[in-house]
Structures are given as structure tokens and as C-alpha cells.
C-alpha atoms as a PDB file:
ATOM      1  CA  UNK A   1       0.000   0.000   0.000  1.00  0.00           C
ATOM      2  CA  UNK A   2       2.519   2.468   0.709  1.00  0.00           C
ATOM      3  CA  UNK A   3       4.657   1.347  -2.245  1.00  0.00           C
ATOM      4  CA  UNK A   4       1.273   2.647  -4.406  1.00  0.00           C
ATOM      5  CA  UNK A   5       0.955   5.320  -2.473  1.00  0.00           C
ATOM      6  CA  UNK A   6       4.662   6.394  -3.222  1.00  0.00           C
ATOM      7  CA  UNK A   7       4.256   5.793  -7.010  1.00  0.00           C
ATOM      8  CA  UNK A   8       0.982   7.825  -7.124  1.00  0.00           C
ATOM      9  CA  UNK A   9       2.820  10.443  -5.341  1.00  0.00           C
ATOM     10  CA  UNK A  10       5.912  10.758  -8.191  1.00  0.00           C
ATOM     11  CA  UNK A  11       3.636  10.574 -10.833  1.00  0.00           C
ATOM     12  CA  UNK A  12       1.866  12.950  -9.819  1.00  0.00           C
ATOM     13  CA  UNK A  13       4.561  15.744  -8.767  1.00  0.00           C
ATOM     14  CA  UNK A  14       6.149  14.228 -12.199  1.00  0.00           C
ATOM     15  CA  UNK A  15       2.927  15.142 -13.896  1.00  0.00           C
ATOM     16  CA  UNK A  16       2.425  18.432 -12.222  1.00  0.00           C
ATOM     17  CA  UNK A  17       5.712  19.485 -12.707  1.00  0.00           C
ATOM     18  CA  UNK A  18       5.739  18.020 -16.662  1.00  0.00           C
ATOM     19  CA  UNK A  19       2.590  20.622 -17.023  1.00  0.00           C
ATOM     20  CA  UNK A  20       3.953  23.983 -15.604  1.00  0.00           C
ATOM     21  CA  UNK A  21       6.757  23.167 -18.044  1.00  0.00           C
ATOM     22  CA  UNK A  22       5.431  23.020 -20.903  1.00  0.00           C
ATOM     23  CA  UNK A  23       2.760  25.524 -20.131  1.00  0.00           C
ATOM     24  CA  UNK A  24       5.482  28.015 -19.612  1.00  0.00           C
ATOM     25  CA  UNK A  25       7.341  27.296 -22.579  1.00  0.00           C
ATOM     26  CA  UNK A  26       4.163  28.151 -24.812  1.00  0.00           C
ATOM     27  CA  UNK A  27       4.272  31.336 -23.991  1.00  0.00           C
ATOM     28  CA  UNK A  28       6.375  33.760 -25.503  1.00  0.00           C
ATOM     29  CA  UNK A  29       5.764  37.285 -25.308  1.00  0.00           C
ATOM     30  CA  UNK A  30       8.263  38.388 -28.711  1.00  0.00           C
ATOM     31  CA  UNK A  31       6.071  36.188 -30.350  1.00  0.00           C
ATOM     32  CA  UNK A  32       3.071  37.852 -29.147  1.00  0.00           C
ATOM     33  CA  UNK A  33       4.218  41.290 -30.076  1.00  0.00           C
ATOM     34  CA  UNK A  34       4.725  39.988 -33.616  1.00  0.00           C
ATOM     35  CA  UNK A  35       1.402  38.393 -34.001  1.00  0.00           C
ATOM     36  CA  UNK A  36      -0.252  41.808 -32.222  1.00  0.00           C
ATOM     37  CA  UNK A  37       2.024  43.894 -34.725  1.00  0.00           C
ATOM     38  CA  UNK A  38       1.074  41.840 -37.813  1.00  0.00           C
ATOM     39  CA  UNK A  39      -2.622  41.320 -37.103  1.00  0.00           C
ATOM     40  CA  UNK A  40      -3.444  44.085 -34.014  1.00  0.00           C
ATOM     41  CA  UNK A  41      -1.685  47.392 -34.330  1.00  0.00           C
ATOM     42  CA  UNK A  42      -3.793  48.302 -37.364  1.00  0.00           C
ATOM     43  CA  UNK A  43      -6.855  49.654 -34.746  1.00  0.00           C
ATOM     44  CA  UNK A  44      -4.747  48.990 -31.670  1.00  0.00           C
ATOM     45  CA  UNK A  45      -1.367  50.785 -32.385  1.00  0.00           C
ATOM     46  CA  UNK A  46      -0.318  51.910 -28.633  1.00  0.00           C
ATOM     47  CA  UNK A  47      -3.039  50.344 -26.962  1.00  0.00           C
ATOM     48  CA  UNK A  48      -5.612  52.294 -28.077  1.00  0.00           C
ATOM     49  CA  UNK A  49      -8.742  51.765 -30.122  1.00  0.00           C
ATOM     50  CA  UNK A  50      -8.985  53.464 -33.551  1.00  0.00           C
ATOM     51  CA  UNK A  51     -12.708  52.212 -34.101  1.00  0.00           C
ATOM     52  CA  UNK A  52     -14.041  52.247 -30.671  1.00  0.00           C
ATOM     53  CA  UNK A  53     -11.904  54.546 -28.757  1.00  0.00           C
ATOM     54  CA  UNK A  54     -13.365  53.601 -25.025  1.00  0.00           C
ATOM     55  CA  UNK A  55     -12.827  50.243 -25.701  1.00  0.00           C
ATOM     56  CA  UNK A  56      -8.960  50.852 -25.108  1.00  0.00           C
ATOM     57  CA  UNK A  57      -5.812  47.912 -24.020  1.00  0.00           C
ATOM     58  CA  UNK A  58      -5.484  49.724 -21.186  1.00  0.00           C
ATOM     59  CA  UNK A  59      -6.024  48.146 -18.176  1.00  0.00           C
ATOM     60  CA  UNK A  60      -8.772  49.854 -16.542  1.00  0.00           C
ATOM     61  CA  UNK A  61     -10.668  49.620 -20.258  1.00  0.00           C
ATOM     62  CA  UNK A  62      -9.989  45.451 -20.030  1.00  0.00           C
ATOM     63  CA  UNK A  63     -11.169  45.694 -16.386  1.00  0.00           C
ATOM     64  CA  UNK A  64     -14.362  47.341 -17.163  1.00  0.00           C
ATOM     65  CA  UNK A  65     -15.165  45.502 -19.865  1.00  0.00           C
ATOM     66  CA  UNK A  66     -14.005  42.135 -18.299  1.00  0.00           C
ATOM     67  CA  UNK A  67     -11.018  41.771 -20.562  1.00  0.00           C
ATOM     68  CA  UNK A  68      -8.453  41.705 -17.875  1.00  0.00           C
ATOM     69  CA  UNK A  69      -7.734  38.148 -17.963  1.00  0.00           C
ATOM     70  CA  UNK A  70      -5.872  35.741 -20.361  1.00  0.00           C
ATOM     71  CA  UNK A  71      -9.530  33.545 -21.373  1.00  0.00           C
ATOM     72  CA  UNK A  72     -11.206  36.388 -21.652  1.00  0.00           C
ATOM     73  CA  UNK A  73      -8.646  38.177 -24.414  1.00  0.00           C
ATOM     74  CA  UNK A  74      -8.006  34.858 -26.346  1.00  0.00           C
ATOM     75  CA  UNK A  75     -11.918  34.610 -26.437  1.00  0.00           C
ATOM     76  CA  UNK A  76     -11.924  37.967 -27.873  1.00  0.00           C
ATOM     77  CA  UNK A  77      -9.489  37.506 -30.284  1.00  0.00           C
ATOM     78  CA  UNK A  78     -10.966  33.978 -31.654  1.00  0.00           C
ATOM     79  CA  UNK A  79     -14.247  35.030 -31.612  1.00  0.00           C
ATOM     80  CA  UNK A  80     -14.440  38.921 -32.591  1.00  0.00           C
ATOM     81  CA  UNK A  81     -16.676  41.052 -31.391  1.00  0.00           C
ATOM     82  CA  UNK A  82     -18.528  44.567 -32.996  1.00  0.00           C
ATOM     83  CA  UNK A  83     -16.297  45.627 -35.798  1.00  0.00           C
ATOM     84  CA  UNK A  84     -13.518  43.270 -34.236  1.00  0.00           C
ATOM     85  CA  UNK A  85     -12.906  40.293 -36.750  1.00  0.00           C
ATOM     86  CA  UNK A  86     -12.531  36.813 -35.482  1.00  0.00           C
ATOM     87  CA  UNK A  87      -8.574  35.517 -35.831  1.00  0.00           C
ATOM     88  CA  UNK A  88      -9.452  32.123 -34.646  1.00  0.00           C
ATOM     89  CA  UNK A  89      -9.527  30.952 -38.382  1.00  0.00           C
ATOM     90  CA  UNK A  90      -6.185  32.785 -39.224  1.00  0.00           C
ATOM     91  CA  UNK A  91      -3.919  32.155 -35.688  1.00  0.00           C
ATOM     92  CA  UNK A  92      -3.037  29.034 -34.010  1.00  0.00           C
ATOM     93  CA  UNK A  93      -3.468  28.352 -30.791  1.00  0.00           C
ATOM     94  CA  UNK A  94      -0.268  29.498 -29.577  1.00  0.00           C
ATOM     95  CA  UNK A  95      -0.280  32.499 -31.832  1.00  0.00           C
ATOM     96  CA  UNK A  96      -3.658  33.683 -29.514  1.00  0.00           C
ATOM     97  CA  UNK A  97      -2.383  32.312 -26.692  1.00  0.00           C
ATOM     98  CA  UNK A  98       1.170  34.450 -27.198  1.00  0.00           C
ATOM     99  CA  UNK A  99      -0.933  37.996 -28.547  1.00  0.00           C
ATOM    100  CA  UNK A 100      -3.473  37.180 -25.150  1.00  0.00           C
ATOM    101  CA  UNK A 101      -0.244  37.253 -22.985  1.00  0.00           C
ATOM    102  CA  UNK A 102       1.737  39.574 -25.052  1.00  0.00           C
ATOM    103  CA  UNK A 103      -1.184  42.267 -24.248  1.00  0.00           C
ATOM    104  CA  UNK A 104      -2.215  41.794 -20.931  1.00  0.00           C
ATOM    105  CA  UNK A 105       1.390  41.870 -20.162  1.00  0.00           C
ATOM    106  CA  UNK A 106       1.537  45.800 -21.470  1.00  0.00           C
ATOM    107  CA  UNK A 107      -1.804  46.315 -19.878  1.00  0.00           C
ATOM    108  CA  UNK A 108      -0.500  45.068 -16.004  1.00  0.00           C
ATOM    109  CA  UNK A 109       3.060  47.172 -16.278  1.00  0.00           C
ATOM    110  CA  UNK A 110       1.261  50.401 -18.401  1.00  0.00           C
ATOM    111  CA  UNK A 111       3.126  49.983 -21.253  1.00  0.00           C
ATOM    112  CA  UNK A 112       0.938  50.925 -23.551  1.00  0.00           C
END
């Protein structure tokens, strides 16, 4: 029993451990800044909004609009909103995942 016990334990700190790697190696925030400079900065150069100026990158704009959290951005950018085209037809999964990060990153340390 404790021999079982012992294996679940390593498989599971193995497991665990196996995860936070690899999630943290999918993100990559040069990447991001590509994908957000090749696809974004046409109505988002700066952070702000050329079509819908309230509707900003800043943080307090993501926060009121419940943007101000990785899901919520990728869902945005897969799934368009308003005058905001989908992208989950022409980015991969890391590509939204990397543009997500790369801009929430500039929102939390006022970069834009």
C-alpha cells in the first residue's frame, strides 16, 4: 500500500511538474508582439482603439469591460466582437495564446 501510495505520489509531482513546463514554454511574449504587430496594431497601435476609442488595451478599459484576464482576451481575439474580426480561423493556438499574454502583459506594467 505504501509502495502505491509512493508511485501515485511521483507521478503525480512528475505530472504536475511536466505541465507547468510546458505551459510556460508556450508562452512567448516576442512572439506575441509579432502576431499583435502583424494582425493588431492596425486599430490597436499603442493600446488604443482606432474604431471604438473607449474600448482601449489599457487596463482599466480590459477591467471594465471584463477583458483583464488571459480567457477572456483569447476569447476575444478567436471570436471577434462589434467591428472586431474573429482571428481564430487565421492564428493558431499558440499564436492567440502568445498575442493574449503579449497584451495583458503591457496592460498590467502600463506599457501601452
Amino acid at each position: 500500500m505504501r509502495f502505491l501510495f509512493s508511485l501515485f505520489l511521483s507521478f503525480f509531482t512528475l505530472y504536475t511538474l511536466t505541465v507547468r513546463l510546458s505551459f510556460a514554454q508556450e508562452i512567448d511574449l516576442d512572439a506575441g508582439e509579432q502576431v499583435f504587430s502583424q494582425n493588431c496594431a492596425a486599430c490597436h497601435v499603442g493600446g488604443n482603439n482606432s474604431v471604438n476609442p473607449p474600448k482601449t488595451l489599457k487596463l482599466e478599459a480590459l477591467s471594465q469591460y471584463s477583458k483583464d484576464s488571459i480567457e477572456a482576451i483569447k476569447y476575444q481575439v478567436e471570436n471577434g466582437a462589434g467591428s472586431m474580426p474573429a482571428f481564430a480561423d487565421r492564428l493558431s493556438d499558440e499564436e492567440i495564446s502568445n498575442v493574449a499574454n503579449f497584451v495583458l502583459n503591457k496592460a498590467k506594467n502600463n506599457n501601452w
